[in-house]
C-alpha atoms as a PDB file:
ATOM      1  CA  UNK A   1     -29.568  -6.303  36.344  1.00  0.00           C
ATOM      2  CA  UNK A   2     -28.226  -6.039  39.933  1.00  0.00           C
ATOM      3  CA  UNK A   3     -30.263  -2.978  40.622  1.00  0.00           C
ATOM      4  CA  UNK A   4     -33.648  -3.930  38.814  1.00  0.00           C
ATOM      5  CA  UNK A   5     -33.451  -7.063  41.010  1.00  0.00           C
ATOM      6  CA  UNK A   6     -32.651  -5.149  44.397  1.00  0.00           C
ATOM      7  CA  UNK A   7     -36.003  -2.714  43.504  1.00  0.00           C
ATOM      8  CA  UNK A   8     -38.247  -5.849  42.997  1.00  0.00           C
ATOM      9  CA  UNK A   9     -36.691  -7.501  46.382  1.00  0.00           C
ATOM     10  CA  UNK A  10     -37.496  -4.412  48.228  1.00  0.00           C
ATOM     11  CA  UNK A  11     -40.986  -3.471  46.485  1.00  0.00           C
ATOM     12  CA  UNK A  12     -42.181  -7.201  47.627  1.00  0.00           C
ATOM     13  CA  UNK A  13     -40.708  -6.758  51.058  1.00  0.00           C
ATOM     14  CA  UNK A  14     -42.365  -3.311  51.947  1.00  0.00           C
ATOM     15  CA  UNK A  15     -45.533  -4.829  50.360  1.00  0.00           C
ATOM     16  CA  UNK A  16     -45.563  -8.401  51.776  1.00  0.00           C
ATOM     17  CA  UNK A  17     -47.030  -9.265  55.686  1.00  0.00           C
ATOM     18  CA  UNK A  18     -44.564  -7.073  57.613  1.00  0.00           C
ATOM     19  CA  UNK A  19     -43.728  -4.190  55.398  1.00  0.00           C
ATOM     20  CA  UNK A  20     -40.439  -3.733  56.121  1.00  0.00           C
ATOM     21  CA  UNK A  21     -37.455  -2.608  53.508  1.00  0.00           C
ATOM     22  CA  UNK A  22     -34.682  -5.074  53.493  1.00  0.00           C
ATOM     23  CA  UNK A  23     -32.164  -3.460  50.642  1.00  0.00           C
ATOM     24  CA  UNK A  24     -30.997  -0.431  52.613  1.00  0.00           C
ATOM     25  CA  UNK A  25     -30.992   0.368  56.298  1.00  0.00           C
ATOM     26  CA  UNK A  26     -31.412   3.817  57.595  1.00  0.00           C
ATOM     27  CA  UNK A  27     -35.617   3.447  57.713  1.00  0.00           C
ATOM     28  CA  UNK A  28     -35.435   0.251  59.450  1.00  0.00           C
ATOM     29  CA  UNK A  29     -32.860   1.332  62.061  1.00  0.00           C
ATOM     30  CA  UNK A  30     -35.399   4.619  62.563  1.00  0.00           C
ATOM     31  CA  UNK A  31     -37.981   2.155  63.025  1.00  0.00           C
ATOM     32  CA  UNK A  32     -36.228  -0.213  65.506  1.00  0.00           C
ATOM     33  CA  UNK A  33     -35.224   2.897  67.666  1.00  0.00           C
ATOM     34  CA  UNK A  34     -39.029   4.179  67.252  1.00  0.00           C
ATOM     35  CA  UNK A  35     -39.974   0.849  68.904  1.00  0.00           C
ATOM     36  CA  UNK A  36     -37.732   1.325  71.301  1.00  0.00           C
ATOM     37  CA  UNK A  37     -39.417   4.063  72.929  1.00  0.00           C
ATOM     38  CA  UNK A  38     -42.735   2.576  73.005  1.00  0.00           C
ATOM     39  CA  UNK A  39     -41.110  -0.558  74.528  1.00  0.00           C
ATOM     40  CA  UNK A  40     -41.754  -2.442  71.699  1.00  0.00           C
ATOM     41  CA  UNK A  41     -38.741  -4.851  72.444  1.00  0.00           C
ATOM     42  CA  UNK A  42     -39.927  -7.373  70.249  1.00  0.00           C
ATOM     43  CA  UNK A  43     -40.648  -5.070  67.113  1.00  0.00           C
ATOM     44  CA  UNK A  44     -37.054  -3.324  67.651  1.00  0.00           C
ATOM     45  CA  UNK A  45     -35.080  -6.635  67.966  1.00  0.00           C
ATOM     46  CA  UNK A  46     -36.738  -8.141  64.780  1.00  0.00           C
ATOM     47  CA  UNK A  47     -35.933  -4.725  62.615  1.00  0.00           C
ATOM     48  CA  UNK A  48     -31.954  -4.741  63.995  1.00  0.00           C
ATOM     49  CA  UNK A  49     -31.928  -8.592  62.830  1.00  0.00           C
ATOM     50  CA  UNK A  50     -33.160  -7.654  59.686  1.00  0.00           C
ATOM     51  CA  UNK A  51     -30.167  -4.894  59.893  1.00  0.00           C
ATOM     52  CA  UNK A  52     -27.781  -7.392  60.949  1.00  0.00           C
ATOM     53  CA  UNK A  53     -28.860  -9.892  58.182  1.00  0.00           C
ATOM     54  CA  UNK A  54     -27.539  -7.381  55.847  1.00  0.00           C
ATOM     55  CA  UNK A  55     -24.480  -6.773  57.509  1.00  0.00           C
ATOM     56  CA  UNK A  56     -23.610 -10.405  57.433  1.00  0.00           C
ATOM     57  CA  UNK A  57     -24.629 -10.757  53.942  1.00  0.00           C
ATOM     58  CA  UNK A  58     -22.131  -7.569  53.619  1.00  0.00           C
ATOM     59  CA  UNK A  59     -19.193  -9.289  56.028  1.00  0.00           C
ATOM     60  CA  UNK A  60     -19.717 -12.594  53.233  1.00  0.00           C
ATOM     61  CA  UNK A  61     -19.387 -10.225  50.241  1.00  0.00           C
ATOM     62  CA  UNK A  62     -15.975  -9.067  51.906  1.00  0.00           C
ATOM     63  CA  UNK A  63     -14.628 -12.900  52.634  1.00  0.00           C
ATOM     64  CA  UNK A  64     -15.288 -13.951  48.973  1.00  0.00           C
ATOM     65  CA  UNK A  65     -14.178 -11.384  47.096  1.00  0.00           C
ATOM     66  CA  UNK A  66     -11.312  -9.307  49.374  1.00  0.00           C
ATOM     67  CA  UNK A  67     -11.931  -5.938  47.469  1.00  0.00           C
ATOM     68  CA  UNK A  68     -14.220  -3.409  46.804  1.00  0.00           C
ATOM     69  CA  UNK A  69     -13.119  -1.732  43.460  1.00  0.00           C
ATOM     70  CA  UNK A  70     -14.642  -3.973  40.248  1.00  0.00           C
ATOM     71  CA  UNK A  71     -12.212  -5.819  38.296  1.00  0.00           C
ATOM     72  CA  UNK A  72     -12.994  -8.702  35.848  1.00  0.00           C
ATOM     73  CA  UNK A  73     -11.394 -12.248  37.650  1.00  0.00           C
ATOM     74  CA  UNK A  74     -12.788 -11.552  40.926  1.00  0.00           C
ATOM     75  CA  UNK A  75     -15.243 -13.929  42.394  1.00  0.00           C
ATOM     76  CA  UNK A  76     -18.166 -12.593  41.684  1.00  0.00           C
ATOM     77  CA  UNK A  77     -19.645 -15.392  40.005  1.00  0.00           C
ATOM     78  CA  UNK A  78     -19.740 -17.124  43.194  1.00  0.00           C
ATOM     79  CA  UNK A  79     -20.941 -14.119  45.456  1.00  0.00           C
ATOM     80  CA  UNK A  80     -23.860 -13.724  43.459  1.00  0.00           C
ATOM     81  CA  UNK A  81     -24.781 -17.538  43.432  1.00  0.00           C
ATOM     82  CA  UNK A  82     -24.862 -16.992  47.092  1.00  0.00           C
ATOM     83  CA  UNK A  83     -26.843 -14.481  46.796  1.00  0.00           C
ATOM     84  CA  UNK A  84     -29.304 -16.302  44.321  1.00  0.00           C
ATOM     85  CA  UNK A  85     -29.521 -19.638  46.463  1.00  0.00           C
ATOM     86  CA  UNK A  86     -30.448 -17.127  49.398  1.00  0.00           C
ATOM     87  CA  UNK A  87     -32.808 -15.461  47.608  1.00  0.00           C
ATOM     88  CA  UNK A  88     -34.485 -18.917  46.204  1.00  0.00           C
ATOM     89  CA  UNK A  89     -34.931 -19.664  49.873  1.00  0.00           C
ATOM     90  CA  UNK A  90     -36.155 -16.357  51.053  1.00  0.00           C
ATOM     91  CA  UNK A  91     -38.923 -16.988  48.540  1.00  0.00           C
ATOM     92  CA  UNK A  92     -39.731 -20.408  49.884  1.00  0.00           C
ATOM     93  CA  UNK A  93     -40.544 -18.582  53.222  1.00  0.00           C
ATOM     94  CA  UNK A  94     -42.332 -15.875  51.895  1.00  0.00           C
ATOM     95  CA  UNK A  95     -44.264 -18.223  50.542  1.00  0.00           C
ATOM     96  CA  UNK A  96     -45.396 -19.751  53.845  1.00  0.00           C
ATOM     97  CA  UNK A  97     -45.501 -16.398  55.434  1.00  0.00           C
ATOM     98  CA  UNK A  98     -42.531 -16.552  57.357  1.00  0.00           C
ATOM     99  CA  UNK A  99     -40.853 -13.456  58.485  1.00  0.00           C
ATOM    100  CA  UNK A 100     -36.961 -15.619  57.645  1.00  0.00           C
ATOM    101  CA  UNK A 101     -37.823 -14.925  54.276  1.00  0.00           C
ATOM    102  CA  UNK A 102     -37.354 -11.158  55.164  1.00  0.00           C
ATOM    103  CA  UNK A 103     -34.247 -11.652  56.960  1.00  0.00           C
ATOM    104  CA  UNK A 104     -33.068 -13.835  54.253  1.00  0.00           C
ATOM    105  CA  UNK A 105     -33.656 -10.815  51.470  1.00  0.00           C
ATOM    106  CA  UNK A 106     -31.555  -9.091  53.613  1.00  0.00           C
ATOM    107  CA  UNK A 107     -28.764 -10.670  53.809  1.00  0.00           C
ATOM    108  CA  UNK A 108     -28.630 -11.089  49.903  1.00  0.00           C
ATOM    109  CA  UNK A 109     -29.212  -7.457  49.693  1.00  0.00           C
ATOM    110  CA  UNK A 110     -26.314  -6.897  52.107  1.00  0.00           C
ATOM    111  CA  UNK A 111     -23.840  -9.032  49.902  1.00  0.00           C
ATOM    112  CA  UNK A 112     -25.388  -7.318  46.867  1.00  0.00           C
ATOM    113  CA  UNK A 113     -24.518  -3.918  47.781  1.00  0.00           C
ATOM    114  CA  UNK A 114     -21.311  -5.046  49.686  1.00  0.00           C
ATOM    115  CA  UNK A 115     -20.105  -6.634  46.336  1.00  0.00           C
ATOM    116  CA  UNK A 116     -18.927  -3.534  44.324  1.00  0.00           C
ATOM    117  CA  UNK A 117     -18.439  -0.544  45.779  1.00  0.00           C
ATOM    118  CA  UNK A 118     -16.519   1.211  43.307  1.00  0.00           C
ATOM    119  CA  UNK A 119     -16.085   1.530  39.755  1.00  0.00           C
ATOM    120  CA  UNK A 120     -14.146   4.544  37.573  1.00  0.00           C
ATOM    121  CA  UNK A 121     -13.665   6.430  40.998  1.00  0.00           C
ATOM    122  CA  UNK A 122     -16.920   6.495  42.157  1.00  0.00           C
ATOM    123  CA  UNK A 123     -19.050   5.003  44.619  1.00  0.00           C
ATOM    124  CA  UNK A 124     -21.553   2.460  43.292  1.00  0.00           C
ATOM    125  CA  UNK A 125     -24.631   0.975  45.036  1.00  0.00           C
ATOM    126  CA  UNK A 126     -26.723  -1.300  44.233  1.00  0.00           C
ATOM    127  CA  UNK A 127     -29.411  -1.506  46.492  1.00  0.00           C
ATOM    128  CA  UNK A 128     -30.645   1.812  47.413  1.00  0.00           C
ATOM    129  CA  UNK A 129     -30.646   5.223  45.660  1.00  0.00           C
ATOM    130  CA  UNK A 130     -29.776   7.981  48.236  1.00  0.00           C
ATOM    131  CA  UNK A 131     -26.555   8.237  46.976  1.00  0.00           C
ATOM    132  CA  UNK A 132     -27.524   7.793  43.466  1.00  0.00           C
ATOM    133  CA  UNK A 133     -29.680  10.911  43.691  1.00  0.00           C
ATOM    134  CA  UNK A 134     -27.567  13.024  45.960  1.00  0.00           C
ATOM    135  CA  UNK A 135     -24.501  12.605  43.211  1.00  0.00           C
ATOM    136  CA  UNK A 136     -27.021  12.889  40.355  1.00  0.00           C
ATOM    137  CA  UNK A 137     -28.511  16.540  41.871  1.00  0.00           C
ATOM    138  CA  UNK A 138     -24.506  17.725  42.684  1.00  0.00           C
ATOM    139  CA  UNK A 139     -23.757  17.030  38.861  1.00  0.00           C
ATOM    140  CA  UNK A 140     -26.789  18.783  37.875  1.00  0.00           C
ATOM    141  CA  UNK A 141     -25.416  21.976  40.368  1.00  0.00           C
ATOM    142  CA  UNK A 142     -22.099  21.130  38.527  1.00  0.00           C
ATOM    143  CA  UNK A 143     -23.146  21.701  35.606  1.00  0.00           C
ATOM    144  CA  UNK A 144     -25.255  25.293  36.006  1.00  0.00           C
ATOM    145  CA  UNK A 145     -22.175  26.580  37.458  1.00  0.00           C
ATOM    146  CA  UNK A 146     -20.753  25.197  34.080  1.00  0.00           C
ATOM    147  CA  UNK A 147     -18.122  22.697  35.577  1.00  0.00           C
ATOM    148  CA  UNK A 148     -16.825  19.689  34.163  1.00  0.00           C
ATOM    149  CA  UNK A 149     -19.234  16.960  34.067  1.00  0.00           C
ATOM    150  CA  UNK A 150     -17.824  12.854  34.240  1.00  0.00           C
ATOM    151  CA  UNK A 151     -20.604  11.914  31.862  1.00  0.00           C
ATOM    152  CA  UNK A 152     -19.726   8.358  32.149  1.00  0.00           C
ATOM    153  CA  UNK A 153     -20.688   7.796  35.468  1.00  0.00           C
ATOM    154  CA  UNK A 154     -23.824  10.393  34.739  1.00  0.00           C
ATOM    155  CA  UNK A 155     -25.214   7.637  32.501  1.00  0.00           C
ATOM    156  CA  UNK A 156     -24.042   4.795  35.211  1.00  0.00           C
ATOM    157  CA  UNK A 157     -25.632   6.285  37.805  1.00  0.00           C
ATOM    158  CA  UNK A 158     -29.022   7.626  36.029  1.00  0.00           C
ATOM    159  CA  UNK A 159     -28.528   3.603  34.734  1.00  0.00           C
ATOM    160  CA  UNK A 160     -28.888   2.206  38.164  1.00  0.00           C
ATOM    161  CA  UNK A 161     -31.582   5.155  39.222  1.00  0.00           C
ATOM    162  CA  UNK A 162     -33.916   3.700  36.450  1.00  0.00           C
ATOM    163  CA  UNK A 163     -32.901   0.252  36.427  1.00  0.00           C
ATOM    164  CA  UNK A 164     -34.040   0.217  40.033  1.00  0.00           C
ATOM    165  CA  UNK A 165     -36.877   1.913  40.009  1.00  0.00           C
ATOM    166  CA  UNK A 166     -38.489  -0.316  36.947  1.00  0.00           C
ATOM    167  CA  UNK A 167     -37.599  -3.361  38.930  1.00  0.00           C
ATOM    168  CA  UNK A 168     -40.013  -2.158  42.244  1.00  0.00           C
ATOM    169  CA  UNK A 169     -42.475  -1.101  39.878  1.00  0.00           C
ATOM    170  CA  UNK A 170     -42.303  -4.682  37.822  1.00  0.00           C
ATOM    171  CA  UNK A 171     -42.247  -6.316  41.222  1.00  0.00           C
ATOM    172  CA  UNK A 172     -45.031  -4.795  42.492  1.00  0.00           C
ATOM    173  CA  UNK A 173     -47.155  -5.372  39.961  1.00  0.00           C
ATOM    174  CA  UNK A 174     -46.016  -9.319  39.955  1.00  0.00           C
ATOM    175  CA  UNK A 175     -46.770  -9.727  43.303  1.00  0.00           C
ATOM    176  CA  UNK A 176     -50.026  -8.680  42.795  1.00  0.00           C
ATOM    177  CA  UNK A 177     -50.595 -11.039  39.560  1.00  0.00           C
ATOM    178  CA  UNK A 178     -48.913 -14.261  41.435  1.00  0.00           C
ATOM    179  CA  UNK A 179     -47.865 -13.680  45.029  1.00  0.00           C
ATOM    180  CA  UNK A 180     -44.986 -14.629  46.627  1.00  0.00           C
ATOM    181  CA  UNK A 181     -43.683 -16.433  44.570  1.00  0.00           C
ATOM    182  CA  UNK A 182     -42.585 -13.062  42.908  1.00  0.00           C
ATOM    183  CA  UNK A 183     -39.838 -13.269  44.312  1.00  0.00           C
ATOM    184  CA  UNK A 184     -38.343 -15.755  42.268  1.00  0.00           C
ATOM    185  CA  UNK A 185     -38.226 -13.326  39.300  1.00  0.00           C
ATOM    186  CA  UNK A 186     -35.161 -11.485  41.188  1.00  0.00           C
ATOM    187  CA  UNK A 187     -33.661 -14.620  42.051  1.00  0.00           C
ATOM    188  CA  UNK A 188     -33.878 -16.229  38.529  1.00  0.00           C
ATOM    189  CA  UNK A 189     -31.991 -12.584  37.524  1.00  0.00           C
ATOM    190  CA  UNK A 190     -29.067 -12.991  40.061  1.00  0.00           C
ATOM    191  CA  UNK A 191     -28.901 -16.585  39.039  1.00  0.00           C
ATOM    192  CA  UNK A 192     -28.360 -15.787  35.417  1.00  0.00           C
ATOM    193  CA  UNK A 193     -25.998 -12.799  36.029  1.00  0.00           C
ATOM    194  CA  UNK A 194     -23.769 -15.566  38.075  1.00  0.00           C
ATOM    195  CA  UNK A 195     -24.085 -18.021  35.396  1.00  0.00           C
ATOM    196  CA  UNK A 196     -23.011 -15.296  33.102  1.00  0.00           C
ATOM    197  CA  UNK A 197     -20.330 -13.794  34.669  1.00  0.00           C
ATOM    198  CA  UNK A 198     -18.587 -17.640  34.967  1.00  0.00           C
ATOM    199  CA  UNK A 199     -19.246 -18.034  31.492  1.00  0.00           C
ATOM    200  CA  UNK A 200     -17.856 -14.810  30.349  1.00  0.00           C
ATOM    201  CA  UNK A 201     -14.607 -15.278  32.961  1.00  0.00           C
ATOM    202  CA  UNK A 202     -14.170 -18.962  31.489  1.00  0.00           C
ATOM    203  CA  UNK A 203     -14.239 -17.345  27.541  1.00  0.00           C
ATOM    204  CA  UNK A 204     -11.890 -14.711  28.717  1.00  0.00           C
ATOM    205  CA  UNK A 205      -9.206 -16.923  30.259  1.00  0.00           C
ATOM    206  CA  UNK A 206      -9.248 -19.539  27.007  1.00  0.00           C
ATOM    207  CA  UNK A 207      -8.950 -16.624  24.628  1.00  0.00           C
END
């Protein structure tokens, strides 16, 4: 859910006014130093905010739940209704064309991504696939030199790759049917996987 909503944030991001991505950020620190040496000062300080955004969303992620490795009673019920509220607001400015909405999207991406970081031993992201497909194409190398595979986090990974990838392509094709308010599709999904996650934790603790 996490990563179909993190492909439709970005999708309406790079598609939107400014076309800038806001769930990972190697491209937008390239393009900030790019600016740079055109002296675009303006362009460069706007990408690092958008960077910054998601290391503050990242820094939150880190003050709510105090770990990295996923384990049911943490607080991620209320990291992710941060994140949804954020995202609810980041659509509002979309909406009127304001470049806060991108910053906004950022930061929830940055708490996103920030949120779990491992699971089963391995490193799990959210918002961005490089590492996805780098561990994906070593396990493939793995296994024509016919070493042991974890097939678990095989099908985790591949999970997220698709999972992701259907979420850009849903959200581009909803932002072309109803605009910006698109956006609220990915909120709505963080929303429920809060309200979910409470739910479940609340079931779990009576039982």
């Amino acid at each position: 859910m996490l990563a179909f909503s993190a492909g439709a944030i970005n999708a309406m991001a790079l598609l939107t006014f400014t076309n800038n991505a806001v769930s990972h950020v190697t491209g937008t620190i390239t393009q900030a130093m790019s600016a740079l040496t055109v002296e675009s000062h303006h362009a460069s300080y706007y990408l690092l905010s958008i960077v910054g955004c998601f290391f503050l969303g990242a820094v939150t992620s880190g003050m709510i739940i105090h770990n990295e490795a996923l384990r049911l009673g943490r607080s991620y019920g209320t990291a992710l209704f941060i994140e949804a509220v954020v995202l609810f607001a980041a659509t509002y400015y979309f909406y009127h064309h304001k470049m806060t909405g991108e910053l906004l999207a950022s930061f929830a991406c940055g708490l996103q991504n920030a949120m779990i970081a491992t699971y089963s031993g391995s490193v799990i992201r959210t918002t961005h696939l490089t590492g996805i497909v780098s561990d994906l194409g070593a396990a493939l190398g793995h296994m024509i030199s016919r070493r042991a595979l974890n097939l678990p986090q095989l099908v985790m990974q591949g999970s997220i790759l698709l999972a992701f990838s259907a979420g850009a392509f849903v959200g581009a094709k909803m932002l072309n049917i109803v605009g910006m308010v698109a956006l609220l599709l990915p909120a709505t999904i963080v929303l429920c996987a809060s309200i979910g996650y409470m739910l479940m934790l609340r079931r779990h603790k009576t039982s």
